[in-house]
N, C-alpha and C. Protein backbone atom coordinates (compact mmCIF):
# COMPACT_ATOMS: atom_id res chain seq x y z
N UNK A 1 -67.38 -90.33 23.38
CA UNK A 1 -66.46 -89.33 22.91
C UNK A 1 -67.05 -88.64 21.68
N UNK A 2 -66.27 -87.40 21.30
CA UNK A 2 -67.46 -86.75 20.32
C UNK A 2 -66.00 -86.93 19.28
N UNK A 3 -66.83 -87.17 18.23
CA UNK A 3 -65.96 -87.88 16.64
C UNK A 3 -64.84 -86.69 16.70
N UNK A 4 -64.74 -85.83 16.94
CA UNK A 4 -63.79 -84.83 16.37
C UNK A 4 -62.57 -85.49 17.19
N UNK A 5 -62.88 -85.92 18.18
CA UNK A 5 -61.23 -86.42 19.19
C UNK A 5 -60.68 -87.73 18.51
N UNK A 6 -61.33 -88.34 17.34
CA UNK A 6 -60.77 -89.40 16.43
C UNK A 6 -60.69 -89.46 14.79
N UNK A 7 -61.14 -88.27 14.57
CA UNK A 7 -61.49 -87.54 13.06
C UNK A 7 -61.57 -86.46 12.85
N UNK A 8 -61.09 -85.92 11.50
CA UNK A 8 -61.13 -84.61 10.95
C UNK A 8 -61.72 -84.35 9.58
N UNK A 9 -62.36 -84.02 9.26
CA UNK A 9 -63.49 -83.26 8.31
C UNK A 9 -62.45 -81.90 7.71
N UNK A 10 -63.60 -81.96 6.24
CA UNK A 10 -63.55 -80.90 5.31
C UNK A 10 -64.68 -80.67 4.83
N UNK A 11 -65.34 -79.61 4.08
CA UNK A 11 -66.16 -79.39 3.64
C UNK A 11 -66.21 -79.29 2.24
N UNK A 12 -66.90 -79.14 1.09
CA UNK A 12 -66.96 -78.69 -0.23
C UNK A 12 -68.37 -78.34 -0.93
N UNK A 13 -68.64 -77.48 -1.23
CA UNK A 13 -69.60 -77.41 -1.98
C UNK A 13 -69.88 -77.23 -3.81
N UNK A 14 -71.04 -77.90 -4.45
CA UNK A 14 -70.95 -77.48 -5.53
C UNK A 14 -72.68 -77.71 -5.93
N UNK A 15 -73.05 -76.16 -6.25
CA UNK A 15 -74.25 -75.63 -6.29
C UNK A 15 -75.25 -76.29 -4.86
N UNK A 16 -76.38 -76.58 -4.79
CA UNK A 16 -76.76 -76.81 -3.71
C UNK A 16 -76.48 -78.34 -2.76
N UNK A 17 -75.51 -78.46 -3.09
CA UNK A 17 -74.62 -79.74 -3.06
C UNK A 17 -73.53 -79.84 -1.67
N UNK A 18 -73.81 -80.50 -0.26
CA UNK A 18 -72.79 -80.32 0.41
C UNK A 18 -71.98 -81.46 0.03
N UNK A 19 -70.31 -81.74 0.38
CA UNK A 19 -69.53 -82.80 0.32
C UNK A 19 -68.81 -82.56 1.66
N UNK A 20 -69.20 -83.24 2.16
CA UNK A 20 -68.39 -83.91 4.01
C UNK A 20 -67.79 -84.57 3.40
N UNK A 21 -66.26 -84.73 4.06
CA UNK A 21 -65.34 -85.92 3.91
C UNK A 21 -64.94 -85.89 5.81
N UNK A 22 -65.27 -87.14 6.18
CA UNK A 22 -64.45 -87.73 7.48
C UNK A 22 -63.34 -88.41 7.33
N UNK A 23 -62.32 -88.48 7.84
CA UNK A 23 -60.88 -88.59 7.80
C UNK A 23 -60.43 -89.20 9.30
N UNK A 24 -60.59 -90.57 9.35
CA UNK A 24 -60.00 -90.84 10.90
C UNK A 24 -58.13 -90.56 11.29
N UNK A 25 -58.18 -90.61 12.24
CA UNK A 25 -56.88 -90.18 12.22
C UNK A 25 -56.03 -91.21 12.15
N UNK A 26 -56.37 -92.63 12.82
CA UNK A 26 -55.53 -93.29 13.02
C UNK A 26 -56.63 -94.57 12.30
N UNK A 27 -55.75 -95.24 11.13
CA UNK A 27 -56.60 -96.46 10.58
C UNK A 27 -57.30 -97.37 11.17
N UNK A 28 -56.69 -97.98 12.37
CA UNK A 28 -57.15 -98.74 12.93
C UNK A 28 -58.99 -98.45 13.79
N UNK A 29 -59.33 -97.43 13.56
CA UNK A 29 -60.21 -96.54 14.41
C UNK A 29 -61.19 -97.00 12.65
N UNK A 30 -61.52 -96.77 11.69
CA UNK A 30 -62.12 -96.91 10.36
C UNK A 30 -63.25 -97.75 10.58
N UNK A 31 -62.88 -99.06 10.74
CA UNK A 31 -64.37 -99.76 10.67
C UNK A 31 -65.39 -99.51 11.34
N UNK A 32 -64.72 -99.07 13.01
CA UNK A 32 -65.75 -99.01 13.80
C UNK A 32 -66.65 -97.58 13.07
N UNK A 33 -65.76 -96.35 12.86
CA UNK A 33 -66.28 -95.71 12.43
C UNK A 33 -67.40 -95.68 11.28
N UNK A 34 -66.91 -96.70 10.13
CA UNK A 34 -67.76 -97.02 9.38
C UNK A 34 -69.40 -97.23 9.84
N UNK A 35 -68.81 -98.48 10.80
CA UNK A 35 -70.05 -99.10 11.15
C UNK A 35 -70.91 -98.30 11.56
N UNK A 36 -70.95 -97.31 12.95
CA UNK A 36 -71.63 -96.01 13.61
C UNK A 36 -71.78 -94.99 12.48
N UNK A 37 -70.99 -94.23 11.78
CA UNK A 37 -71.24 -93.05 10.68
C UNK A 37 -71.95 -93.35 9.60
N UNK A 38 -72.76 -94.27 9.60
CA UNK A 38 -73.64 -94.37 8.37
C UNK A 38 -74.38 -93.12 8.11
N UNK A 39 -74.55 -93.40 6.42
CA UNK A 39 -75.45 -92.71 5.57
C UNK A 39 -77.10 -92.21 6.39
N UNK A 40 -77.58 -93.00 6.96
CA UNK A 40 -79.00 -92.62 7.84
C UNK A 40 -79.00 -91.59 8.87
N UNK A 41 -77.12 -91.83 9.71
CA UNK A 41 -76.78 -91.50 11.00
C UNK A 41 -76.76 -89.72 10.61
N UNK A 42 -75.89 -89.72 9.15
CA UNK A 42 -75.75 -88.24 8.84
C UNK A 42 -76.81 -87.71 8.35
N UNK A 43 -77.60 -88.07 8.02
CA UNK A 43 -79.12 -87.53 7.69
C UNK A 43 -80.10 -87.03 9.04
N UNK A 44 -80.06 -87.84 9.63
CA UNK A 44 -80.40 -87.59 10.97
C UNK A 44 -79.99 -86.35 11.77
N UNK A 45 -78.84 -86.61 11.50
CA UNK A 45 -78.01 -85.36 12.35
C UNK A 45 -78.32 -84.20 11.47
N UNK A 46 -78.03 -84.19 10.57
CA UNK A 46 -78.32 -83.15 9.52
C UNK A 46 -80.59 -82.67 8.91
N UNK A 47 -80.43 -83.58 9.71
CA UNK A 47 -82.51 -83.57 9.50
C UNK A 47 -82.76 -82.04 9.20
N UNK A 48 -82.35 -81.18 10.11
CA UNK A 48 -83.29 -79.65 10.12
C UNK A 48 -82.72 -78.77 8.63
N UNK A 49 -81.52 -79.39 7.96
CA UNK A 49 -80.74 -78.75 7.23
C UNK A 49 -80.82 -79.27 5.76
N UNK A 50 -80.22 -80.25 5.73
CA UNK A 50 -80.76 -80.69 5.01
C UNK A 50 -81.94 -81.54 3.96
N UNK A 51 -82.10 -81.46 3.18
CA UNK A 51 -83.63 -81.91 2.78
C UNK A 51 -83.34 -83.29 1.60
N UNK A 52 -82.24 -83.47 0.97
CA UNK A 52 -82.55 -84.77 0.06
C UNK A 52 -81.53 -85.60 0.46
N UNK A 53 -81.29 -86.21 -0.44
CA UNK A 53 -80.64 -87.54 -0.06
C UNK A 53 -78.87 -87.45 0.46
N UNK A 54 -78.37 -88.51 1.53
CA UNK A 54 -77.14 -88.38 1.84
C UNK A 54 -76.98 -89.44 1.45
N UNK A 55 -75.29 -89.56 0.63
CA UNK A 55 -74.99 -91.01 0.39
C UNK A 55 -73.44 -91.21 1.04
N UNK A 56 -73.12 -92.36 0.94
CA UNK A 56 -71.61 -92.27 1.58
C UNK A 56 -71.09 -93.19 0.54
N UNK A 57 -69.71 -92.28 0.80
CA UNK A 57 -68.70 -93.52 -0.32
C UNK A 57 -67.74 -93.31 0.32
N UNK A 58 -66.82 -94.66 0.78
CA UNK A 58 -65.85 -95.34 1.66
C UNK A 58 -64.41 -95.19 0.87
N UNK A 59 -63.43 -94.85 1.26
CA UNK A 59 -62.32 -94.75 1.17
C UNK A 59 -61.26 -95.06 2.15
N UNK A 60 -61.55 -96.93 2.23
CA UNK A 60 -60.68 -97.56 3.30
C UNK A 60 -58.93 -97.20 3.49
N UNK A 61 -58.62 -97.22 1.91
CA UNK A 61 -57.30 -96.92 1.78
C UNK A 61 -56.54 -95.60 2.48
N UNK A 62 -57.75 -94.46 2.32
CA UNK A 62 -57.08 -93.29 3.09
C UNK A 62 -57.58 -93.15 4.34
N UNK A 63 -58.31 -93.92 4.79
CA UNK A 63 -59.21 -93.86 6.17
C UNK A 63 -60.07 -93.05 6.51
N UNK A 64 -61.09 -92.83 5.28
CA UNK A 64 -61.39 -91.75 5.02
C UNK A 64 -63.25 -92.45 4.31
N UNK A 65 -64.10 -91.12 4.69
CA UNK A 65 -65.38 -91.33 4.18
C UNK A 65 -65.77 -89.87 3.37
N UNK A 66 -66.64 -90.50 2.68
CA UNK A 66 -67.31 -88.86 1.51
C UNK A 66 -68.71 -88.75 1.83
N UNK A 67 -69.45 -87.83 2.53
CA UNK A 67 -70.79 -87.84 2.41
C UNK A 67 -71.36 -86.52 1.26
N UNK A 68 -72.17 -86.95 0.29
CA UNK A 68 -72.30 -86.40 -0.38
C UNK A 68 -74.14 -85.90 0.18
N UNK A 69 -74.45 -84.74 0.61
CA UNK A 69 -75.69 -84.29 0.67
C UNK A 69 -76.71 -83.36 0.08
N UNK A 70 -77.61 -83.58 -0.65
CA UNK A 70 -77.95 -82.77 -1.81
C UNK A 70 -79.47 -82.15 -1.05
N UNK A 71 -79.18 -81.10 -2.10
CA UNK A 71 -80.32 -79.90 -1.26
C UNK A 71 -79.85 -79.93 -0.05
N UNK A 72 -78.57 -79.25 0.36
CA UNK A 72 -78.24 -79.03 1.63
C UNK A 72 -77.89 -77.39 1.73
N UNK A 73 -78.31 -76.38 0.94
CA UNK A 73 -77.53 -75.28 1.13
C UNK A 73 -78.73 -74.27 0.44
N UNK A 74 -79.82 -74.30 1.11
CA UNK A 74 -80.41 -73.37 0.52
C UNK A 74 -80.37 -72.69 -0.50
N UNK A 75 -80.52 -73.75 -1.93
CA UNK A 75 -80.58 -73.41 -3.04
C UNK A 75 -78.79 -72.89 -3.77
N UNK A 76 -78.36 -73.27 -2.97
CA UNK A 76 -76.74 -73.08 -3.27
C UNK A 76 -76.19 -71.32 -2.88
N UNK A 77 -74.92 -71.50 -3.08
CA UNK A 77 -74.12 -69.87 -3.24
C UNK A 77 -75.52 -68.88 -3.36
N UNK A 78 -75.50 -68.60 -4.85
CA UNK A 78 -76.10 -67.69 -5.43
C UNK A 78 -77.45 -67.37 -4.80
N UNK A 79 -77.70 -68.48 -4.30
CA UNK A 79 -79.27 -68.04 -3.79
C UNK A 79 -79.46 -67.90 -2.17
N UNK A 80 -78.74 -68.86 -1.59
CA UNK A 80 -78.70 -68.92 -0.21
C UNK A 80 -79.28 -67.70 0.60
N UNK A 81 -79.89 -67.70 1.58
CA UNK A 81 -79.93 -66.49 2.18
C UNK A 81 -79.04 -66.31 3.69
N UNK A 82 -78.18 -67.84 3.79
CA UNK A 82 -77.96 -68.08 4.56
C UNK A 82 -76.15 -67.34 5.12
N UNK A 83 -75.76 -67.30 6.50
CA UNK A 83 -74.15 -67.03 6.40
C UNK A 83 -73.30 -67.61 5.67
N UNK A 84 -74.11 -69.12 6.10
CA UNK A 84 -72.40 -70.04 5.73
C UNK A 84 -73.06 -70.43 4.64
N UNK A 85 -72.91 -70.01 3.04
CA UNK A 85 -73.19 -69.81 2.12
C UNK A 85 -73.17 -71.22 1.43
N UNK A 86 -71.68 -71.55 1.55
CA UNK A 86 -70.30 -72.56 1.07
C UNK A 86 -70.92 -73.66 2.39
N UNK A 87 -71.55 -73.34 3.01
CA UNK A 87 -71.72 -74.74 4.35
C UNK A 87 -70.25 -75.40 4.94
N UNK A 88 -69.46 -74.36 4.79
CA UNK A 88 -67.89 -75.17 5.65
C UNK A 88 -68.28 -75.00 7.16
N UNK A 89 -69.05 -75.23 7.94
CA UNK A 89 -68.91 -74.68 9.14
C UNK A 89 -69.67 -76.54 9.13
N UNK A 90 -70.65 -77.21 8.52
CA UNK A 90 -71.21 -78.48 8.49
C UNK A 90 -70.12 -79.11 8.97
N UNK A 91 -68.97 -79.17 8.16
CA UNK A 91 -67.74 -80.73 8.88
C UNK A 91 -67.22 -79.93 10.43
N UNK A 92 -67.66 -79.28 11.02
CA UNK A 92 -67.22 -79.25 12.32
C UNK A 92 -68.72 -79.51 12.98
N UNK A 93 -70.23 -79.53 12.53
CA UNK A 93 -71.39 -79.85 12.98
C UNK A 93 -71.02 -81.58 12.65
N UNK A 94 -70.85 -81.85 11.83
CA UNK A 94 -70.79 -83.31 11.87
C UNK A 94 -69.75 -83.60 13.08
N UNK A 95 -68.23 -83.33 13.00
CA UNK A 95 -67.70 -84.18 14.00
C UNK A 95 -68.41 -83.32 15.92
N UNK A 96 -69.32 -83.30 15.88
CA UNK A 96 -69.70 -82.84 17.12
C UNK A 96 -70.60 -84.39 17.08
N UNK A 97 -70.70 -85.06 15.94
CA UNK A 97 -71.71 -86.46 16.67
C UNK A 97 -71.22 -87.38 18.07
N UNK A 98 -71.87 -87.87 19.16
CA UNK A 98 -71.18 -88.94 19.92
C UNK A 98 -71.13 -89.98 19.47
N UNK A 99 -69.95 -90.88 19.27
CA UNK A 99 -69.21 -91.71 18.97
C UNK A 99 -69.19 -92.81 20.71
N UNK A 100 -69.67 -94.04 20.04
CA UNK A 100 -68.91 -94.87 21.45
C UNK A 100 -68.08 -96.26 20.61
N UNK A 101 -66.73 -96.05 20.54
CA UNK A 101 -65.53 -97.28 20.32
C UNK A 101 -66.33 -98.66 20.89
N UNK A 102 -66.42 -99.63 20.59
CA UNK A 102 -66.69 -100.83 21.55
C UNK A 102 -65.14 -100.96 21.94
């Protein structure tokens, strides 16, 4: 199944700085997610785009993850040469990953 049919994303940026947040919908769905959405998994996916480091920070309580990805936006806003300037269009590239539940 592709993550978006069990999660919902936001985007944020600040200077060349992306912030993914994944948001499962239903708690019980979290760990597994944890376990599969690692920090490596979004780097990977993100390989052609981004260039430095992705980290993740867990937010069991809201069922919820933060990926923070730096040097992800072509030098940020101001410089970008790119459309999606702000990179909000990334949390709908992320939940396009396949996901398999055990």
């Amino acid at each position: 199944m592709k993550l978006w049919e069990i999660a919902h994303s936001r985007t944020g940026d600040k200077g060349n700085i992306s912030n993914i947040s994944l948001i499962v919908y239903d708690k019980k769905d979290y760990e597994k997610v944890c376990e599969k959405i690692t920090a490596n998994v979004v780097a990977e996916w993100f390989k052609n785009i981004v260039k430095g480091e992705v980290i993740r920070y867990e937010l069991p309580q809201l069922g919820a993850m933060n990926f923070v990805m730096h040097d992800a936006l072509g030098g940020g806003v101001t410089r970008s040469l790119a459309l999606d300037k702000h990179g909000k269009s990334l949390s709908s590239y992320l939940l396009d990953i396949e996901i398999e539940l055990d």
